[in-house]
C-alpha atoms as a PDB file:
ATOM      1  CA  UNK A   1      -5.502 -19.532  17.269  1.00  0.00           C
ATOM      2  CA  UNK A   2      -7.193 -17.620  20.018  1.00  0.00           C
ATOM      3  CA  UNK A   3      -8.274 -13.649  19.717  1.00  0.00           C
ATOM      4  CA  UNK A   4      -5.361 -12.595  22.043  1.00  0.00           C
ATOM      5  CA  UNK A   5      -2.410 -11.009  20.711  1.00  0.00           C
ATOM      6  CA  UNK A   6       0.410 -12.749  19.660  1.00  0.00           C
ATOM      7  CA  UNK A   7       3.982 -10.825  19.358  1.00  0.00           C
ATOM      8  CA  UNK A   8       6.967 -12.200  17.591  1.00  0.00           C
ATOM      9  CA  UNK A   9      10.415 -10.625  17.406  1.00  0.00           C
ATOM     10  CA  UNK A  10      13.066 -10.560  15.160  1.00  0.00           C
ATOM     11  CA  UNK A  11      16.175 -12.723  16.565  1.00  0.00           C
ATOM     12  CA  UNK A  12      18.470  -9.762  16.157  1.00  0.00           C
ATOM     13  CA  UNK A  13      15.798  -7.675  18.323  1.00  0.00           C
ATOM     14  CA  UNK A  14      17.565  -9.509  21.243  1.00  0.00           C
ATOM     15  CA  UNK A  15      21.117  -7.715  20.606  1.00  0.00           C
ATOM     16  CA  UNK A  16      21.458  -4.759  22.673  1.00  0.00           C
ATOM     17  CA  UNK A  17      21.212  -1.757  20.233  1.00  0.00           C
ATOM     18  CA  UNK A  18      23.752   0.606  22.023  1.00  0.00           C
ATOM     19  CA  UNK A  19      26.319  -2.054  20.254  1.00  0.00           C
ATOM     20  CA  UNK A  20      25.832  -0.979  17.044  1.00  0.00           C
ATOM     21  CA  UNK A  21      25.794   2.365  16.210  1.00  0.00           C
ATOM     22  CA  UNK A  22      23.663   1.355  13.367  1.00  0.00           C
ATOM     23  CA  UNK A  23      21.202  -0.394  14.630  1.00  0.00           C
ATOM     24  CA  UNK A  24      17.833   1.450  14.714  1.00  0.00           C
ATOM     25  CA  UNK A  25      16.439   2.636  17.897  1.00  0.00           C
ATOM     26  CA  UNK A  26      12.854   0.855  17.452  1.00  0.00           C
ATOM     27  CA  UNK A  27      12.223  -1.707  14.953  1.00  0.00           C
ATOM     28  CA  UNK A  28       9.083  -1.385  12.532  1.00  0.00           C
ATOM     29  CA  UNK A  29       6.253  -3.071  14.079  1.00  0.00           C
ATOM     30  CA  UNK A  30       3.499  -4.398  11.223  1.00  0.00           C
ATOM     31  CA  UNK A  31       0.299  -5.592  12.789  1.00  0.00           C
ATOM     32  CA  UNK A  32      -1.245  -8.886  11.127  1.00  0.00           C
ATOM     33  CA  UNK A  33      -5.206  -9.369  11.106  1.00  0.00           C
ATOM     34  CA  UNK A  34      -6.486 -12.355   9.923  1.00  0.00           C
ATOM     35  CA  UNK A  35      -8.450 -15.425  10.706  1.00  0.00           C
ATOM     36  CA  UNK A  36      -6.695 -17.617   9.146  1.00  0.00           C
ATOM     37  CA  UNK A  37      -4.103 -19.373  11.250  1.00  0.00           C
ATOM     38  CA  UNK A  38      -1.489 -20.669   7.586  1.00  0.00           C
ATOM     39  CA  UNK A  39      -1.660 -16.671   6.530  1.00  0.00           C
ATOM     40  CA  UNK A  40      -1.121 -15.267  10.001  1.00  0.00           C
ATOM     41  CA  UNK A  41       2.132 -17.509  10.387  1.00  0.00           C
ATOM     42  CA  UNK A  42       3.357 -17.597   6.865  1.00  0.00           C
ATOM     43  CA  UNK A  43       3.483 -13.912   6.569  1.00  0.00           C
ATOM     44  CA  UNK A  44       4.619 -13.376   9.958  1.00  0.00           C
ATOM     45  CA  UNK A  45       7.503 -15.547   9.424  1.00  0.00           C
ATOM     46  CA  UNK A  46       8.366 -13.745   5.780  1.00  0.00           C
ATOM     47  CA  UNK A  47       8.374  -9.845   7.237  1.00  0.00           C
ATOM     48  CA  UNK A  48      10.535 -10.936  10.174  1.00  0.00           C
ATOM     49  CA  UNK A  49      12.986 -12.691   7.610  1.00  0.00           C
ATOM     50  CA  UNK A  50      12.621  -8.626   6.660  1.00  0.00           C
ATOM     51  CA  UNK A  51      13.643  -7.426  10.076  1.00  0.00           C
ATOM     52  CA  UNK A  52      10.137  -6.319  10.730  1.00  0.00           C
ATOM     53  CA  UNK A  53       8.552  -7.558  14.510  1.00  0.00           C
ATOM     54  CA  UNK A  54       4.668  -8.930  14.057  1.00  0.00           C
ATOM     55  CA  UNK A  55       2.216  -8.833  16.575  1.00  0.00           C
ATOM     56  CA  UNK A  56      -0.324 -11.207  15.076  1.00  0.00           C
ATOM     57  CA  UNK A  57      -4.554 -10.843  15.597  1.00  0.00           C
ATOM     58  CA  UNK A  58      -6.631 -13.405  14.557  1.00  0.00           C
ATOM     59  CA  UNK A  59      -9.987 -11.321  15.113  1.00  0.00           C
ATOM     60  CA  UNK A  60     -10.449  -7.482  14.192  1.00  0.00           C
ATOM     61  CA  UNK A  61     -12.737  -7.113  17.899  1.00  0.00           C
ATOM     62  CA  UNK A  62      -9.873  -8.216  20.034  1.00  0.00           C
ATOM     63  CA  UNK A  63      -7.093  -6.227  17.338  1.00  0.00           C
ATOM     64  CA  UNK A  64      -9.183  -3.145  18.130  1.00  0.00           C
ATOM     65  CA  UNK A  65      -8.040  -1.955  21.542  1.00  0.00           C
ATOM     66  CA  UNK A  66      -4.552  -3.000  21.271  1.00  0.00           C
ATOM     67  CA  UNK A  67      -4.021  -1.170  17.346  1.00  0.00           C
ATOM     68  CA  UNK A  68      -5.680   1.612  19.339  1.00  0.00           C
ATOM     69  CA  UNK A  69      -3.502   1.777  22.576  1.00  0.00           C
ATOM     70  CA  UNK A  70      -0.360   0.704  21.197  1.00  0.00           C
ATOM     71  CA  UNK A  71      -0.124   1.352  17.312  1.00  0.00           C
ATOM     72  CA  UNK A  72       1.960  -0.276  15.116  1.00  0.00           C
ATOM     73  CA  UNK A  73       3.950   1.434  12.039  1.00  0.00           C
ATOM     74  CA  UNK A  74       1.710  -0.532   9.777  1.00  0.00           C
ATOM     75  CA  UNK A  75      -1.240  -2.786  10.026  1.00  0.00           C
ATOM     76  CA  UNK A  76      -2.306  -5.689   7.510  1.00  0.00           C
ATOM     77  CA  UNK A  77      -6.350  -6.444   7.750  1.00  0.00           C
ATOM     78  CA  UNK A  78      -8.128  -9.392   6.306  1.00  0.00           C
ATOM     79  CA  UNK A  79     -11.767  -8.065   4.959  1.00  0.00           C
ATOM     80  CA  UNK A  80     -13.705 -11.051   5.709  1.00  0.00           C
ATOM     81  CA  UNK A  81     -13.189 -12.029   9.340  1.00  0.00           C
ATOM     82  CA  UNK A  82     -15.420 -13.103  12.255  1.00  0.00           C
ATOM     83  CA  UNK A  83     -16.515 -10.898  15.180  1.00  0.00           C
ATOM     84  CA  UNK A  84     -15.627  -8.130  13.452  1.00  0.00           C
ATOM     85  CA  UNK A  85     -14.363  -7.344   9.321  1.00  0.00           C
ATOM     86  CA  UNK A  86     -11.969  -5.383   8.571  1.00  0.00           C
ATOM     87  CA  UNK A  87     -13.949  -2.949   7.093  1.00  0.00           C
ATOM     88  CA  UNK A  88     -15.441  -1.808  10.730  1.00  0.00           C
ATOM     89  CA  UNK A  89     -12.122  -2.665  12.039  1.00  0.00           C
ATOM     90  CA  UNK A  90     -10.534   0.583   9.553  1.00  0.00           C
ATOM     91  CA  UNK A  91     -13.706   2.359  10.341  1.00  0.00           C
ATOM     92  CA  UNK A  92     -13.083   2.671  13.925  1.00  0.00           C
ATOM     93  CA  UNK A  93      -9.051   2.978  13.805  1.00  0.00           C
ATOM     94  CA  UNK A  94      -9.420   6.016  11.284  1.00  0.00           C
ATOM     95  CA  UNK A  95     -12.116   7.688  14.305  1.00  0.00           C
ATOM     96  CA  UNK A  96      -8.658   8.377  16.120  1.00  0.00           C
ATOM     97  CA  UNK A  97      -5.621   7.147  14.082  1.00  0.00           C
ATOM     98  CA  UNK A  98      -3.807   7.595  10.709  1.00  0.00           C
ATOM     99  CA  UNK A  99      -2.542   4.340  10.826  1.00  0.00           C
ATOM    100  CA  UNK A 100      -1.205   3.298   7.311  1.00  0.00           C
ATOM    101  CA  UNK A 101      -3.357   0.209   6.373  1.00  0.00           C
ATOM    102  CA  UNK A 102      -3.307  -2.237   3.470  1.00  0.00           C
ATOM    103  CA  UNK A 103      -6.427  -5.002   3.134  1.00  0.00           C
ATOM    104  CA  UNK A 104      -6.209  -8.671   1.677  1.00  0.00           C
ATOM    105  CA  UNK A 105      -9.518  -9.140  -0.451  1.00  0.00           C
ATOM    106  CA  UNK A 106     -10.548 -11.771  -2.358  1.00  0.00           C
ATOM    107  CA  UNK A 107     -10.555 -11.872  -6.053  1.00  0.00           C
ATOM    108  CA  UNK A 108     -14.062 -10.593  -5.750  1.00  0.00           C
ATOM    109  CA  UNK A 109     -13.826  -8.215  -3.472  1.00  0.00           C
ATOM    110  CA  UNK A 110     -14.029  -4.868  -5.868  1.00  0.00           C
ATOM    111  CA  UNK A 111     -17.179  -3.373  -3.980  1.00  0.00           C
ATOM    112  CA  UNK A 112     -15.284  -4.287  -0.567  1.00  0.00           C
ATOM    113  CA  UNK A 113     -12.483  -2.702  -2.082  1.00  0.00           C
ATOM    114  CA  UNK A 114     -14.015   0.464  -2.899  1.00  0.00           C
ATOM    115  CA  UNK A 115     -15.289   0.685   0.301  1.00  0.00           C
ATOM    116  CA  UNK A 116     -12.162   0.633   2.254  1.00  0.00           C
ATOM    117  CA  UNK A 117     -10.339   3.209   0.039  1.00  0.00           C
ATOM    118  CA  UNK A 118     -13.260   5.144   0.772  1.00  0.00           C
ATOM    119  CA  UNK A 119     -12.458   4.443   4.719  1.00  0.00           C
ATOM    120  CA  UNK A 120      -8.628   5.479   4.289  1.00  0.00           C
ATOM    121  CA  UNK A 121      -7.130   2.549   3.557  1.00  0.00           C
ATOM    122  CA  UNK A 122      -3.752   2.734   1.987  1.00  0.00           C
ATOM    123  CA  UNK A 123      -3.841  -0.118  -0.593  1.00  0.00           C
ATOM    124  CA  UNK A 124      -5.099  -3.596  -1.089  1.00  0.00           C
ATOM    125  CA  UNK A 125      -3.853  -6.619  -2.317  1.00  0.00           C
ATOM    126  CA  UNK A 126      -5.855  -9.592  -3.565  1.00  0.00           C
ATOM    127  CA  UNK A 127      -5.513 -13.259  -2.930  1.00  0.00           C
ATOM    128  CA  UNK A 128      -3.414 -15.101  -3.502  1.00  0.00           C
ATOM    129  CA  UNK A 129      -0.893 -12.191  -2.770  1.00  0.00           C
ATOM    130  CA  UNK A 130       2.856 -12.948  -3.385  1.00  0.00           C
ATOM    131  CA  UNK A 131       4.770 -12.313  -0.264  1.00  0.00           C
ATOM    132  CA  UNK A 132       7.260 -10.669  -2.122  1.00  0.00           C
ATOM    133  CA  UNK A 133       4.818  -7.850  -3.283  1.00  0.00           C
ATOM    134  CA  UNK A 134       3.611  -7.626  -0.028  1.00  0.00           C
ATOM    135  CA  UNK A 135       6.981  -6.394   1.654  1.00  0.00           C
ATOM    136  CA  UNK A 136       7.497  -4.079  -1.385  1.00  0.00           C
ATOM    137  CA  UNK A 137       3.783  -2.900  -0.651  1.00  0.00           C
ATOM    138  CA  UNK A 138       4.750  -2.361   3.062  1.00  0.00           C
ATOM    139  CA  UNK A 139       7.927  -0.844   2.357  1.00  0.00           C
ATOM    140  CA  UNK A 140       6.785   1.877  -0.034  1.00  0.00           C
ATOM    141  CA  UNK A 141       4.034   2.898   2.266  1.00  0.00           C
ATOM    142  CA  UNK A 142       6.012   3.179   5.295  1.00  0.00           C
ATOM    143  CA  UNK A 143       8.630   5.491   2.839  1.00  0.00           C
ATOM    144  CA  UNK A 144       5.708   7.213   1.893  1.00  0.00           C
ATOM    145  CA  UNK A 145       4.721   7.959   5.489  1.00  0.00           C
ATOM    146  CA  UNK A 146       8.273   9.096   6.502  1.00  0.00           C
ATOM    147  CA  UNK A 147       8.211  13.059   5.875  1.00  0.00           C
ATOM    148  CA  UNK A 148      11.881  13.827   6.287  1.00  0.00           C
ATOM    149  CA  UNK A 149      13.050  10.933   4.158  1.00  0.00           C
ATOM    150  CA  UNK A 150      15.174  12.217   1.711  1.00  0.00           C
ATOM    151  CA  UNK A 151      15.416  11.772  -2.325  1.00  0.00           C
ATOM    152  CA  UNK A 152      17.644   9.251  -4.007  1.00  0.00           C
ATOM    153  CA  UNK A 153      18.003   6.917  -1.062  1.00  0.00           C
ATOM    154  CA  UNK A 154      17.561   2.775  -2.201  1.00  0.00           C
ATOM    155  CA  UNK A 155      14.135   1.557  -2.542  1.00  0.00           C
ATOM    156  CA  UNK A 156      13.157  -2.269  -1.448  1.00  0.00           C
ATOM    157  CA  UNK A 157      14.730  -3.625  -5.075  1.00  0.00           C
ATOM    158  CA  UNK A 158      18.108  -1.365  -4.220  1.00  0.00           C
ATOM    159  CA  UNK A 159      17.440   1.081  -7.465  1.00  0.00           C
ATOM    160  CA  UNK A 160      17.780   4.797  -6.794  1.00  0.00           C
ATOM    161  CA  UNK A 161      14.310   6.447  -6.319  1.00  0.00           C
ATOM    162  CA  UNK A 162      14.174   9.411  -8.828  1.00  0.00           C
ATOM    163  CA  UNK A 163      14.072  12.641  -7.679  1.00  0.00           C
ATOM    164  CA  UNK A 164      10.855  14.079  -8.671  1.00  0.00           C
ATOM    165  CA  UNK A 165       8.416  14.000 -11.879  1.00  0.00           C
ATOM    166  CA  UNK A 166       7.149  17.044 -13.450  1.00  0.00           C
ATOM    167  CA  UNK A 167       4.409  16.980 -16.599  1.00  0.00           C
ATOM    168  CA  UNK A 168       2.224  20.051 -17.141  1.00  0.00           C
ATOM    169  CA  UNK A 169       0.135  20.239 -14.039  1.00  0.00           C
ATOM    170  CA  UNK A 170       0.744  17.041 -12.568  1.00  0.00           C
ATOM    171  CA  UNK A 171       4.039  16.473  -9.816  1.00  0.00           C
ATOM    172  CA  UNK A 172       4.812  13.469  -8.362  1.00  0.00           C
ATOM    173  CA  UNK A 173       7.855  12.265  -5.588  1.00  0.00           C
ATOM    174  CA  UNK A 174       8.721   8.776  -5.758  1.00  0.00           C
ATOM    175  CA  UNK A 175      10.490   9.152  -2.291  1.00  0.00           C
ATOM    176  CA  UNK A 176       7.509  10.003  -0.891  1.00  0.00           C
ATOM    177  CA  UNK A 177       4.833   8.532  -3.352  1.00  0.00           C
ATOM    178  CA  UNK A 178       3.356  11.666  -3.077  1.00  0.00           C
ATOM    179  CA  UNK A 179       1.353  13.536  -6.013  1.00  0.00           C
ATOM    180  CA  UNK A 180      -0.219  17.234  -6.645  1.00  0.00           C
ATOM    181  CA  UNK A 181      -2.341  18.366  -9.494  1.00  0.00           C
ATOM    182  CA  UNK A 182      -1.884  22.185  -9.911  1.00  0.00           C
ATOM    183  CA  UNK A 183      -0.282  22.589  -6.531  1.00  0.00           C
ATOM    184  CA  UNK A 184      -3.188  20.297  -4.816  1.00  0.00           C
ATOM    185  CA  UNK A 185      -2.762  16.844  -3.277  1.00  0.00           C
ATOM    186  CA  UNK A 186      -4.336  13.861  -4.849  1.00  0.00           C
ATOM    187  CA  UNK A 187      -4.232  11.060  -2.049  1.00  0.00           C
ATOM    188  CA  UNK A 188      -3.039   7.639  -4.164  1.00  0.00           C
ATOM    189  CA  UNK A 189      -2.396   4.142  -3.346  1.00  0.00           C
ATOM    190  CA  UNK A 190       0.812   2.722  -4.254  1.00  0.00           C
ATOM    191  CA  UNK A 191      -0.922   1.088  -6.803  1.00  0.00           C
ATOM    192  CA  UNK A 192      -2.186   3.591  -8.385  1.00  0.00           C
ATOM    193  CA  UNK A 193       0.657   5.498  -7.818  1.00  0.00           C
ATOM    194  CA  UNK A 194       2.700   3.326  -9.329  1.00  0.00           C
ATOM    195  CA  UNK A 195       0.200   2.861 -12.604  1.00  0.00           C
ATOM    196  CA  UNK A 196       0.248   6.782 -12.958  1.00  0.00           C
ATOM    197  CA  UNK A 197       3.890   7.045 -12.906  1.00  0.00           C
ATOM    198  CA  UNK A 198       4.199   4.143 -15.577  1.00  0.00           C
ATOM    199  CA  UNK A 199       1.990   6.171 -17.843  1.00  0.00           C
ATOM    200  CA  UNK A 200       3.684   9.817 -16.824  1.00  0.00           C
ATOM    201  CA  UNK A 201       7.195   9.224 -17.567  1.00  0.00           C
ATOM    202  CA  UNK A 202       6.176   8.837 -21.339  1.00  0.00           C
ATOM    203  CA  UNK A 203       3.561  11.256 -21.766  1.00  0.00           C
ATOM    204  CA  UNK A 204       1.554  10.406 -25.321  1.00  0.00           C
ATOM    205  CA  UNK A 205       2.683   6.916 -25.597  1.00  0.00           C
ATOM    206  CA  UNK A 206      -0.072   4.346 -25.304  1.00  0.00           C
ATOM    207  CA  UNK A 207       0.295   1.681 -22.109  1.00  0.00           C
ATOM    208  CA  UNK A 208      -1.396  -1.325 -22.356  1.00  0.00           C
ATOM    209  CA  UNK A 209      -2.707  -3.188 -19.197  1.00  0.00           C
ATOM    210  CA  UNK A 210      -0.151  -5.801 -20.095  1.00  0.00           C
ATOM    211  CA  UNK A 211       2.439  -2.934 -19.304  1.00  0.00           C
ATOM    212  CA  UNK A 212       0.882  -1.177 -16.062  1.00  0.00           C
ATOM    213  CA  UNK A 213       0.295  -4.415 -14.453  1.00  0.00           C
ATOM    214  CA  UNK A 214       3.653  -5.119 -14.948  1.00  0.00           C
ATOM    215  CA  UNK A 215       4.360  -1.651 -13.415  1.00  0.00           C
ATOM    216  CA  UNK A 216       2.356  -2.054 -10.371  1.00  0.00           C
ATOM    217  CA  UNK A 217       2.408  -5.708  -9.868  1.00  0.00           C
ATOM    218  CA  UNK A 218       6.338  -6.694 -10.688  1.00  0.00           C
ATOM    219  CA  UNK A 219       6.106 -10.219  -9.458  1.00  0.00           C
ATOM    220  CA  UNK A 220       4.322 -12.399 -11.849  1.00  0.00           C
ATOM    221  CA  UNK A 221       0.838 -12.697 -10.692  1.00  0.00           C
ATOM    222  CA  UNK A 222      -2.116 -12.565 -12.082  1.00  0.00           C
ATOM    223  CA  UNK A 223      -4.321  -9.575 -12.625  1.00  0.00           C
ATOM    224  CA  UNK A 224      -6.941  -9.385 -15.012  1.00  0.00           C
ATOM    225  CA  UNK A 225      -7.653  -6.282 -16.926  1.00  0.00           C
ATOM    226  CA  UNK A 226     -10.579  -5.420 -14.702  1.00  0.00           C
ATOM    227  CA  UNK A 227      -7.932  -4.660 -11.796  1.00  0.00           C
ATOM    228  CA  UNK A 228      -6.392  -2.329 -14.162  1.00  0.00           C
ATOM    229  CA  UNK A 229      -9.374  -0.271 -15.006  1.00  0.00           C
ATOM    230  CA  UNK A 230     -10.670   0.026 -11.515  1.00  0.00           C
ATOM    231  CA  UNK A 231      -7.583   1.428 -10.496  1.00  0.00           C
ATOM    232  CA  UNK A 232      -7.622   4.079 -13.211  1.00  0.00           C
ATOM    233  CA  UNK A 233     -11.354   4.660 -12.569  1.00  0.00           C
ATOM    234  CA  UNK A 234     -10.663   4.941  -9.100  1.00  0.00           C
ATOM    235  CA  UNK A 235      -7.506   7.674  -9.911  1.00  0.00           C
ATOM    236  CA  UNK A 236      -9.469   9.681 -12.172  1.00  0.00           C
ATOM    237  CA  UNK A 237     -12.552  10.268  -9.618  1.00  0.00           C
ATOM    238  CA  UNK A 238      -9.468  11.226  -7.231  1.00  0.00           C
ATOM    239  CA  UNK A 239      -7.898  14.003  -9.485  1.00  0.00           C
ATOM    240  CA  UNK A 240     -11.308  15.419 -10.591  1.00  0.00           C
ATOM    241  CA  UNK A 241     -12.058  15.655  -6.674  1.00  0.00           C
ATOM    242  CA  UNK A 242      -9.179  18.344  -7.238  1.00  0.00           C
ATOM    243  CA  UNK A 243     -10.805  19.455 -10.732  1.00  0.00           C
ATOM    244  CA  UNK A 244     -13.350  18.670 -12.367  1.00  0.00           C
ATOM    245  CA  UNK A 245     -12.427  19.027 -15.899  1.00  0.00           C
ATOM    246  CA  UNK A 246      -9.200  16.845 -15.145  1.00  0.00           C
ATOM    247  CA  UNK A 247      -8.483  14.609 -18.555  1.00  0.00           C
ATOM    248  CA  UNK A 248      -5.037  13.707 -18.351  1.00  0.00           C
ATOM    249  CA  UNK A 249      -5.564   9.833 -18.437  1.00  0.00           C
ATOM    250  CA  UNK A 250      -6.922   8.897 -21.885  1.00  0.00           C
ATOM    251  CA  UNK A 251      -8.433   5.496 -22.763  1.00  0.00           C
ATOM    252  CA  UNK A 252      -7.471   4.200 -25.955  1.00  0.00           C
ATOM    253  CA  UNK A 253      -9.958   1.522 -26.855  1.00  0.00           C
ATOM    254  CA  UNK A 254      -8.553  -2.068 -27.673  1.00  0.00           C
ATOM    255  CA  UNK A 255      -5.223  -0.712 -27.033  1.00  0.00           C
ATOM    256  CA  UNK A 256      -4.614   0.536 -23.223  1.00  0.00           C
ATOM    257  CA  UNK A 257      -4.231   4.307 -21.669  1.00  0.00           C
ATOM    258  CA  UNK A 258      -2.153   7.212 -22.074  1.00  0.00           C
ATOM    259  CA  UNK A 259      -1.044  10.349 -20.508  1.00  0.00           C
ATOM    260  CA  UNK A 260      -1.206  13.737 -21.748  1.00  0.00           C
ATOM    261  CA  UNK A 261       0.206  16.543 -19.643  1.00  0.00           C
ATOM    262  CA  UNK A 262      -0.848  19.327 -22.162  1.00  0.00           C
END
């Protein structure tokens, strides 16, 4: 596949809107960067089946200008790709955008990881990534992004989104995936979002990493426990940017994690 951009629509993009009062004025548009040709279509063709239009890059140098000029609601980077990685490629959209962004890494990836949470990134998934995650991944963050989106509307498995979580210090929206320690923002992933809400709504009761993967990943892949820790690892430095005596996660050796919202 050549560097040049690639669009795809929807089929129903081609009915005239002003027909249906329900239709929505502009379509979510999810950007695809990736060198591999299989991924690029295969995903492509799953989001539309979504209602979701793709405009498909196959380099991060020639994704650049147009992500730039013409942003998407949502962009999808490969880490390893020629030209330029996605890594530089986040570096230089988050100079002048705020572009929600979620990275396919390899299995081995955890440094490249850390880096591009570090850069802004929104969340990652690892190969081999279930499609199915992926849309859910894509439509939380996109929920998360919408301000004015109100509570107790359907999310992407058609349960009713809680209102909002309260323990001690700690408040989180679901709607929203939005979280505050003593009235501050803590930036999350969905991820890690979703791990801290699995250990939240029991406060004191010990989660193993059996249980929050099943929490955060809820389509039978594979994550080993390593995933799990990094993510908590990676919370806890957040919340004690916040404060520094924050302790609310416990480990529990042999057995998993906890939260305590005394």
């Amino acid at each position: 596949m050549s560097g040049d951009l690639q669009e795809t629509s929807h089929a129903s993009d081609t009915i005239d809107a002003a027909s249906d009062e329900t239709a929505p004025a502009t379509p979510v548009e999810i950007a695809l960067v990736d060198d591999d040709r299989n991924i690029l279509t295969t995903v492509s063709i799953a989001l539309q089946a979504e209602g979701f239009v793709t405009r498909l890059y196959s380099d991060g140098e020639t994704a650049l200008k147009a992500l730039i000029e013409n942003p998407p609601d949502l962009a999808v980077f490969d880490i390893k790709m020629p030209k330029m990685d996605g890594l530089e490629l986040l570096r230089r959209v988050r100079a002048t955008s705020a572009l929600p962004v979620i990275f396919l890494t390899s299995k081995d990836d955890e440094a490249d990881e850390e880096v591009g949470l570090e850069l802004g990134a929104d969340d990652y998934i690892a190969k081999p990534f279930s499609l199915r995650l992926l849309t859910a991944r894509i439509r939380a963050i996109l929920r998360r992004a919408e301000p004015e989106r109100i509570h107790g509307q359907p999310t992407v498995s058609g349960e009713v989104v809680q209102s909002t979580l309260n323990r001690g210090r700690l408040f989180m929206d679901p709607a929203r995936h939005h979280v505050k320690w003593d009235d501050r923002s803590v930036s999350l992933t969905v991820t890690e979002f979703l791990i801290l809400e699995a250990l939240a709504a029991r406060p004191g009761v010990i989660k193993s990493r059996n249980q929050l993967m099943d929490a955060a990943y809820p389509d039978d892949i594979f994550v080993d426990d390593r995933t799990v820790d990094s993510h908590i690892k990676r919370m806890r430095r957040k919340f004690r940017c916040v404060d520094p005596t924050f302790d609310a996660i416990e480990t529990l050796y042999g057995a998993g994690y906890s939260f305590t919202d005394g």
